[in-house]
C-alpha atoms as a PDB file:
ATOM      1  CA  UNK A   1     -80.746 136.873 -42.099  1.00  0.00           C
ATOM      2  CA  UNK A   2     -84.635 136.669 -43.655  1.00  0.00           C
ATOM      3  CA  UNK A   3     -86.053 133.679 -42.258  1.00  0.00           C
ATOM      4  CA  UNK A   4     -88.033 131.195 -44.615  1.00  0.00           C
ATOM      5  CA  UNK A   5     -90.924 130.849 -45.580  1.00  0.00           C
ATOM      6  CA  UNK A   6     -93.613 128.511 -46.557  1.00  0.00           C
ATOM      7  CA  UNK A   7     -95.919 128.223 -49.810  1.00  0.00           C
ATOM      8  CA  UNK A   8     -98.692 129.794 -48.157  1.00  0.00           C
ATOM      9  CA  UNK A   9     -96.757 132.442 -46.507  1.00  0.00           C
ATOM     10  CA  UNK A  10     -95.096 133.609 -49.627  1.00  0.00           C
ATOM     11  CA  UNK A  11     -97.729 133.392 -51.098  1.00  0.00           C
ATOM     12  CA  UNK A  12     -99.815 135.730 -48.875  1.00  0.00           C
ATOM     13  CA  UNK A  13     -97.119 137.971 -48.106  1.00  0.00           C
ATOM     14  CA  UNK A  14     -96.373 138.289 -51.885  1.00  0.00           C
ATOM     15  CA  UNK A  15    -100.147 139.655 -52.461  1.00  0.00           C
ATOM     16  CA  UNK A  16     -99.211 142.030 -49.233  1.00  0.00           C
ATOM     17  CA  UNK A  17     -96.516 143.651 -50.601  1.00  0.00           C
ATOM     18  CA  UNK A  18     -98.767 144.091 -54.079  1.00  0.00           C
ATOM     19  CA  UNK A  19    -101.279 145.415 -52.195  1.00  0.00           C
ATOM     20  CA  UNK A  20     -99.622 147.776 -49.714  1.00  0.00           C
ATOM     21  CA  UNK A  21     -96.596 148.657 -52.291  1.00  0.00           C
ATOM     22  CA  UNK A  22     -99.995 150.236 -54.427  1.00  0.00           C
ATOM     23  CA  UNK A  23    -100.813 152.671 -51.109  1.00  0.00           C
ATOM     24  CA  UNK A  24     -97.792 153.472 -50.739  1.00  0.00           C
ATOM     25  CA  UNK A  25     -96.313 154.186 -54.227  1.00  0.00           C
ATOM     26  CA  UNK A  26     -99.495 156.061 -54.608  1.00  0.00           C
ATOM     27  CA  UNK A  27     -99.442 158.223 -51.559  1.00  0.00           C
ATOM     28  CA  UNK A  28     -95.648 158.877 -52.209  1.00  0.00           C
ATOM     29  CA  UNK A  29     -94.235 157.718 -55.189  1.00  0.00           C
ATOM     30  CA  UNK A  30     -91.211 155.559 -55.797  1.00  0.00           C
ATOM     31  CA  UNK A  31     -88.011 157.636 -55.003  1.00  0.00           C
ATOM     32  CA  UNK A  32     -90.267 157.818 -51.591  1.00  0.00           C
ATOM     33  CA  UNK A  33     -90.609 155.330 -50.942  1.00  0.00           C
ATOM     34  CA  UNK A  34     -88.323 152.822 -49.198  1.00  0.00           C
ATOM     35  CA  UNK A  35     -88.092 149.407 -48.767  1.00  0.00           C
ATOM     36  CA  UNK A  36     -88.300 149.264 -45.231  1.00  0.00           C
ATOM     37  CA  UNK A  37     -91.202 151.053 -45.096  1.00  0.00           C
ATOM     38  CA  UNK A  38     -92.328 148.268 -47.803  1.00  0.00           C
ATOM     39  CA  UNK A  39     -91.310 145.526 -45.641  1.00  0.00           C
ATOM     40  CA  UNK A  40     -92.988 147.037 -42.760  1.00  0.00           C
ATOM     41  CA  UNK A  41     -96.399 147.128 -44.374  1.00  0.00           C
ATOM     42  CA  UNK A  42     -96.477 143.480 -45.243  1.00  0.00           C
ATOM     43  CA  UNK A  43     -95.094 142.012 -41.720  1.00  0.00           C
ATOM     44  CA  UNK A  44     -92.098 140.934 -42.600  1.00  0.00           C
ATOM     45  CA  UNK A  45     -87.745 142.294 -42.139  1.00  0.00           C
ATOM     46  CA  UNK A  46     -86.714 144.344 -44.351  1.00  0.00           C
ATOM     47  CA  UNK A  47     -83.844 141.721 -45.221  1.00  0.00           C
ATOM     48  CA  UNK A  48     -86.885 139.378 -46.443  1.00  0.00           C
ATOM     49  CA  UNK A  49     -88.228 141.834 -49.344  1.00  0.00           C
ATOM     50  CA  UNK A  50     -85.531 140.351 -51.517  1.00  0.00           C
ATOM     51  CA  UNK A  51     -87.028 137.053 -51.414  1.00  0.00           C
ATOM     52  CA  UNK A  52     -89.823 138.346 -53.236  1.00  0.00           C
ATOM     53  CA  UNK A  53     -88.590 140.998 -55.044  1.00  0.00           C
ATOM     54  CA  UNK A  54     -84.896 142.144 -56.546  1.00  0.00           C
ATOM     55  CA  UNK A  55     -85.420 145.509 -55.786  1.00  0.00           C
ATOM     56  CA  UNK A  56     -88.797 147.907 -55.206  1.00  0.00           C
ATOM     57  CA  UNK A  57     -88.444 148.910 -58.762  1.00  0.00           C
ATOM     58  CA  UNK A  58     -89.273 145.633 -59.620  1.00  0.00           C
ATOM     59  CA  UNK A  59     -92.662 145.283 -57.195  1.00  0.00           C
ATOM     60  CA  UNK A  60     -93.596 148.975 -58.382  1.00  0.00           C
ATOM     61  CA  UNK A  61     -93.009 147.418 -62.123  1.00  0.00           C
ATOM     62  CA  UNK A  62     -95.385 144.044 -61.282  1.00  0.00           C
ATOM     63  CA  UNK A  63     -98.167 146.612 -59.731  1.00  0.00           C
ATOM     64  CA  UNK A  64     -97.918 148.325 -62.631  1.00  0.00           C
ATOM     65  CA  UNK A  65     -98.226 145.107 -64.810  1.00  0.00           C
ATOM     66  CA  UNK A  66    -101.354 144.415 -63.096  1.00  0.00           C
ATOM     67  CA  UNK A  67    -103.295 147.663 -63.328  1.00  0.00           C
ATOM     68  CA  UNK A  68    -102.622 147.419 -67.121  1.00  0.00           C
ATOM     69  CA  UNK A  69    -104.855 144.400 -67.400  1.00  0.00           C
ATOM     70  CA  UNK A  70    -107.982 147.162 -66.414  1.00  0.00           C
ATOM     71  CA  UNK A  71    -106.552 148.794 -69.564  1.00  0.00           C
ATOM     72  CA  UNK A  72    -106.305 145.491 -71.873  1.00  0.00           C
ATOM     73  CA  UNK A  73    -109.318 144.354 -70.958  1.00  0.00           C
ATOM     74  CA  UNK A  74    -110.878 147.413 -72.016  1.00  0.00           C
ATOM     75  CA  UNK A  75    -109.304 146.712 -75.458  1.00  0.00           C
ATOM     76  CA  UNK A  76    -110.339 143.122 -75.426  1.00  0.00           C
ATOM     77  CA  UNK A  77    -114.161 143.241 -74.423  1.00  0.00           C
ATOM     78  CA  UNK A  78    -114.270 146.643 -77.109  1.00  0.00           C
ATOM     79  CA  UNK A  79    -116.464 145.472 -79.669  1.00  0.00           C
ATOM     80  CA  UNK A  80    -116.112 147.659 -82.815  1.00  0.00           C
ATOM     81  CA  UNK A  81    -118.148 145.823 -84.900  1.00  0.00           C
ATOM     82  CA  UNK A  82    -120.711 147.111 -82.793  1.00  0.00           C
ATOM     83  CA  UNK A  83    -120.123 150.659 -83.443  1.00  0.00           C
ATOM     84  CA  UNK A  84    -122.015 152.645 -86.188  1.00  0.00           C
ATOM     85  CA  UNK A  85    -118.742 154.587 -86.729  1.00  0.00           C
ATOM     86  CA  UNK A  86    -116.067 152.589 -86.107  1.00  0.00           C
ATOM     87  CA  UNK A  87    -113.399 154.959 -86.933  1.00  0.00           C
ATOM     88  CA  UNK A  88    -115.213 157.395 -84.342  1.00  0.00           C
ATOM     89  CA  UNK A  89    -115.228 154.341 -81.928  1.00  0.00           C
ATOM     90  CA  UNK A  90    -111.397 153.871 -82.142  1.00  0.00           C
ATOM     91  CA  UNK A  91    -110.542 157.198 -81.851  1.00  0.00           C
ATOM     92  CA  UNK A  92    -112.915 157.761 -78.208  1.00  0.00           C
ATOM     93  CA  UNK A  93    -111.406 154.085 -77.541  1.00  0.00           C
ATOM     94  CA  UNK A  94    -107.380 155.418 -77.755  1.00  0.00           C
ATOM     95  CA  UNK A  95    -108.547 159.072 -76.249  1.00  0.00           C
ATOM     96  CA  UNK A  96    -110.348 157.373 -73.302  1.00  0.00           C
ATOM     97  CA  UNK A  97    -107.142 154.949 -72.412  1.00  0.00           C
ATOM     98  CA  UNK A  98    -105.132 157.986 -72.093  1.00  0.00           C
ATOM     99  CA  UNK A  99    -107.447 160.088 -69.766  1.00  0.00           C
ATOM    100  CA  UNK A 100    -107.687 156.243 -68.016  1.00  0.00           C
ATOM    101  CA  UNK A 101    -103.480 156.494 -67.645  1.00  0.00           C
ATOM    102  CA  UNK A 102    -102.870 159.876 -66.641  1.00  0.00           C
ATOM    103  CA  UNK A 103    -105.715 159.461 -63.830  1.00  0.00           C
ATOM    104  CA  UNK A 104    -104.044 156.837 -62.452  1.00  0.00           C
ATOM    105  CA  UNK A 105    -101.300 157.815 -59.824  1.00  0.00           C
ATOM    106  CA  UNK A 106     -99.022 154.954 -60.301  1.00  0.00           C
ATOM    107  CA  UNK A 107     -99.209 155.752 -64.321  1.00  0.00           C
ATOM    108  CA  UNK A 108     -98.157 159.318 -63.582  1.00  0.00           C
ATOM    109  CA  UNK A 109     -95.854 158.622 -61.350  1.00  0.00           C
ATOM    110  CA  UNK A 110     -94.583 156.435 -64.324  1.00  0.00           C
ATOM    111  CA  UNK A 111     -94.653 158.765 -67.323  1.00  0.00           C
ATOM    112  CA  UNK A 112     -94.472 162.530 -65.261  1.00  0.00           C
ATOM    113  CA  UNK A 113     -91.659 161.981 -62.648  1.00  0.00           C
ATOM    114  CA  UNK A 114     -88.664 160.324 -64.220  1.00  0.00           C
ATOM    115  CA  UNK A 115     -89.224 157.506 -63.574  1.00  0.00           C
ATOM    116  CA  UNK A 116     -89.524 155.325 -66.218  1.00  0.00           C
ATOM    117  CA  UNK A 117     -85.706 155.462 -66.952  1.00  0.00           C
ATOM    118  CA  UNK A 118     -84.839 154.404 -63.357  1.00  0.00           C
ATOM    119  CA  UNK A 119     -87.413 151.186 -64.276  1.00  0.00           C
ATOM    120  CA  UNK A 120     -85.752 150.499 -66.798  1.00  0.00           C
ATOM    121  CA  UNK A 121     -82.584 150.648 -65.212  1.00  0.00           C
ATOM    122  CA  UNK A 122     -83.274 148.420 -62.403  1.00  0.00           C
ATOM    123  CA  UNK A 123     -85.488 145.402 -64.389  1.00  0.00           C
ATOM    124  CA  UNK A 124     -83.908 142.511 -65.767  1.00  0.00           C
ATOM    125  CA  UNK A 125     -83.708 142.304 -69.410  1.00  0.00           C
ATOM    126  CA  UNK A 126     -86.082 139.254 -69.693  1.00  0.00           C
ATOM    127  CA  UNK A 127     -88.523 140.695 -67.970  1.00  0.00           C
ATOM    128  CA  UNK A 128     -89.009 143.895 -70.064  1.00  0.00           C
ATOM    129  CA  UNK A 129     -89.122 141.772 -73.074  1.00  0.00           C
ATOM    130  CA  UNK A 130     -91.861 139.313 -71.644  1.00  0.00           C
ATOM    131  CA  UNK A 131     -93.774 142.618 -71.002  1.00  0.00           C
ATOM    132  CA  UNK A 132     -93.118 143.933 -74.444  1.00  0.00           C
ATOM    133  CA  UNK A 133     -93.812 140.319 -76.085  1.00  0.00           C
ATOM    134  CA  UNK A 134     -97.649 140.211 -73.831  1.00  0.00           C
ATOM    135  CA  UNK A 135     -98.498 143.635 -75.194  1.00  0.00           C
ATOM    136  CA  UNK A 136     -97.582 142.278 -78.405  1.00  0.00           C
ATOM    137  CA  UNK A 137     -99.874 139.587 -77.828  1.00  0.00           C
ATOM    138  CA  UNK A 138    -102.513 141.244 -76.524  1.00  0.00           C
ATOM    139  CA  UNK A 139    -102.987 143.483 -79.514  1.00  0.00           C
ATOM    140  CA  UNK A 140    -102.210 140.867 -81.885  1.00  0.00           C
ATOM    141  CA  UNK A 141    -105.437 139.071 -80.766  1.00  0.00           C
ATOM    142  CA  UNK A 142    -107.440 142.213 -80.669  1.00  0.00           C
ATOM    143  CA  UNK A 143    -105.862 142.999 -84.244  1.00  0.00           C
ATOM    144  CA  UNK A 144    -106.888 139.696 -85.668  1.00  0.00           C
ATOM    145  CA  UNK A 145    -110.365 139.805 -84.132  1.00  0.00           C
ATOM    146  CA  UNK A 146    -110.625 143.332 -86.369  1.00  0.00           C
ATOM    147  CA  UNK A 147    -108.940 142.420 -89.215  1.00  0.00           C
ATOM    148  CA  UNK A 148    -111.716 139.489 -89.425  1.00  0.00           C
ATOM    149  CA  UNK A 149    -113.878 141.956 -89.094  1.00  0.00           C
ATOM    150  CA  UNK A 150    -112.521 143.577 -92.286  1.00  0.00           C
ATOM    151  CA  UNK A 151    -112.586 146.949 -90.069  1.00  0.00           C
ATOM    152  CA  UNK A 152    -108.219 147.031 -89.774  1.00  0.00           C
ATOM    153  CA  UNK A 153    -106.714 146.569 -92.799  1.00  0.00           C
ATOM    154  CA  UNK A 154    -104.080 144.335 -93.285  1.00  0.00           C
ATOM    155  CA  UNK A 155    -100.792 145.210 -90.769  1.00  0.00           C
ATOM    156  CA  UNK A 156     -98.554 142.977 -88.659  1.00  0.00           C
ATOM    157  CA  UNK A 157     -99.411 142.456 -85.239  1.00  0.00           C
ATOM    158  CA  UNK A 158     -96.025 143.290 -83.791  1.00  0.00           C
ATOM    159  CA  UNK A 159     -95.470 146.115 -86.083  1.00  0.00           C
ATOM    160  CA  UNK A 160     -99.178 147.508 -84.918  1.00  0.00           C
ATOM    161  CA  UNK A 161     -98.285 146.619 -80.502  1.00  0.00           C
ATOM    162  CA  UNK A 162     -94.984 148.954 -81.595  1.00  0.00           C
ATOM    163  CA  UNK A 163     -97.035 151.875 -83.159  1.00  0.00           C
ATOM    164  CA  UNK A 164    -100.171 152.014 -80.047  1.00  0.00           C
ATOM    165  CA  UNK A 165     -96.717 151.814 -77.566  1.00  0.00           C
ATOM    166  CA  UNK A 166     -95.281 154.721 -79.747  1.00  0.00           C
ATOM    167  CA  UNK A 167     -98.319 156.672 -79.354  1.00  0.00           C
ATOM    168  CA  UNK A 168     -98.638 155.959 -75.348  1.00  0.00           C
ATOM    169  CA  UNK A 169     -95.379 157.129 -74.943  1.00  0.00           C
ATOM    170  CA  UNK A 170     -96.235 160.356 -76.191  1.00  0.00           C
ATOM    171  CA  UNK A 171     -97.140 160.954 -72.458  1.00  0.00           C
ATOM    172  CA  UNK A 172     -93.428 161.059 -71.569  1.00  0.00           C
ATOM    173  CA  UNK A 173     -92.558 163.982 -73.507  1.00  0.00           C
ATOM    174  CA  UNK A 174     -95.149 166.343 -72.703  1.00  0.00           C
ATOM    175  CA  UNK A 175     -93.258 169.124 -71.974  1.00  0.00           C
ATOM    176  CA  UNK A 176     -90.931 168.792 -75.215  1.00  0.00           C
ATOM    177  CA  UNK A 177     -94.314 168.453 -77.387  1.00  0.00           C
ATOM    178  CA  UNK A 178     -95.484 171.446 -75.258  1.00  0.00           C
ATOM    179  CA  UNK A 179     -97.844 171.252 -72.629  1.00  0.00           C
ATOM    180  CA  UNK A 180    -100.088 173.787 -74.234  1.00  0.00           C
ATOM    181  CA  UNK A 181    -100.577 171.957 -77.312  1.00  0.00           C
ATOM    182  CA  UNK A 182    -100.661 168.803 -76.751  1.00  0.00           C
ATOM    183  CA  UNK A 183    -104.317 167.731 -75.920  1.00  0.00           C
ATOM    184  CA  UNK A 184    -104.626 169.025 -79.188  1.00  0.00           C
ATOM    185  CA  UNK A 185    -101.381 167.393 -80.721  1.00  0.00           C
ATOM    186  CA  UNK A 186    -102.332 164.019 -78.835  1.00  0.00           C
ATOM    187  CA  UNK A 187    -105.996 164.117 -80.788  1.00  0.00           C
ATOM    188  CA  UNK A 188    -104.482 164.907 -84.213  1.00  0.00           C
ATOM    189  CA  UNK A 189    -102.027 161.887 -83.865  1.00  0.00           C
ATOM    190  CA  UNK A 190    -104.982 159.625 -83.083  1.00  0.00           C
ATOM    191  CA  UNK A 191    -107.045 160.936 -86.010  1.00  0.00           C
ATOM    192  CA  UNK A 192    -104.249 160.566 -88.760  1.00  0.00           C
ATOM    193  CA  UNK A 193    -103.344 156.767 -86.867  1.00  0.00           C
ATOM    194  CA  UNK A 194    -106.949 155.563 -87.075  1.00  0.00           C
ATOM    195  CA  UNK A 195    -107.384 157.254 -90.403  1.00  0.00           C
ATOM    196  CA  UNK A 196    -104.452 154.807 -91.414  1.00  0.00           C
ATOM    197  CA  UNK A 197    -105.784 151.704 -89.365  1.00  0.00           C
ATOM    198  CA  UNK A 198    -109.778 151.589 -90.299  1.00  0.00           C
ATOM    199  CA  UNK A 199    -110.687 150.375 -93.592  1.00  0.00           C
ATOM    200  CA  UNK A 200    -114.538 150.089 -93.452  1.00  0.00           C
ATOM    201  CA  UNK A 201    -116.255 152.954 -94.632  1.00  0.00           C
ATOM    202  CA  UNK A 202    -118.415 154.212 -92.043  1.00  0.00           C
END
């Protein structure tokens, strides 16, 4: 039986697991990766992981979670105004995030080894959508900073989160797209999307 814990031990072993759970789904990816090797990183039984977490999909999917803030803030602190060609901007902006997710091992463990299904699989319904509903949020304040701007033209926030996750997701189906083409393939796509999104004449 896991023993209990206090605040401050939860606590700290919580931030263990984060931080050890990164090594190790990095060095061997999920399906590797077990949870008593987990539990034996961050001190604690193996029965005691589920205090913390329902299942290692769901402390892979909260590391995960947190190395997208790098990627947000990036969007957040991007100041197009700024740019002399803000179309140009955009584009290196979007082409930049993906070289930023594919370099990532925990990303391409995520989009190039299956297993984004099993994530989904495994994570409670709420917490997909709370995801889903901060990415909405996240570009609905960038969006409304731009729109301000009068550099986006007029498009609903949730409608616009749905159409940069429809173009991230591109990275899942490399090989049907073609691995060949698609650098090229992925660049056209972000012409014709920021072609559609920036209004200000450059």
């Amino acid at each position: 039986m896991a023993r209990g814990f206090n605040e401050q031990e939860k606590q700290k072993i919580h931030q263990t697991l984060m931080e050890e759970g990164k090594v190790l789904f990095s060095r061997f990816g999920l399906k590797k990766t077990s949870i008593n090797e987990l539990a034996k990183a961050a001190g604690i039984a193996p029965g005691s992981f589920y205090t913390f977490f329902n299942s290692k999909e769901e402390l892979f999917f909260e590391i995960i979670e947190r190395e997208e803030e790098t990627i947000k803030n990036e969007f957040m602190n991007f100041d197009l105004n700024m740019a002399q060609h803000p179309k140009q901007a955009m584009k290196k902006l979007l082409l930049q995030t993906f070289v930023m997710i594919e370099e990532n091992a925990l990303f391409s463990q995520l989009l190039f080894e299956n297993n984004f299904d099993a994530l989904l699989r495994k994570l409670p319904k709420e917490k997909l959508e709370a995801h889903f509903k901060k990415d909405s949020d996240t570009v609905a304040l960038v969006a409304s900073k731009w729109k301000k701007m009068g550099i986006v033209r007029e498009i609903e926030e949730d409608v616009l989160a749905g159409l940069f996750r429809a173009l991230f997701t591109m990275s899942l189906h490399k090989k049907e797209i073609g691995e060949g083409v698609y650098p090229q393939a992925l660049k056209l796509l972000v012409d014709f999307i920021v072609e559609g999104l920036v209004s200000k004449e450059e």
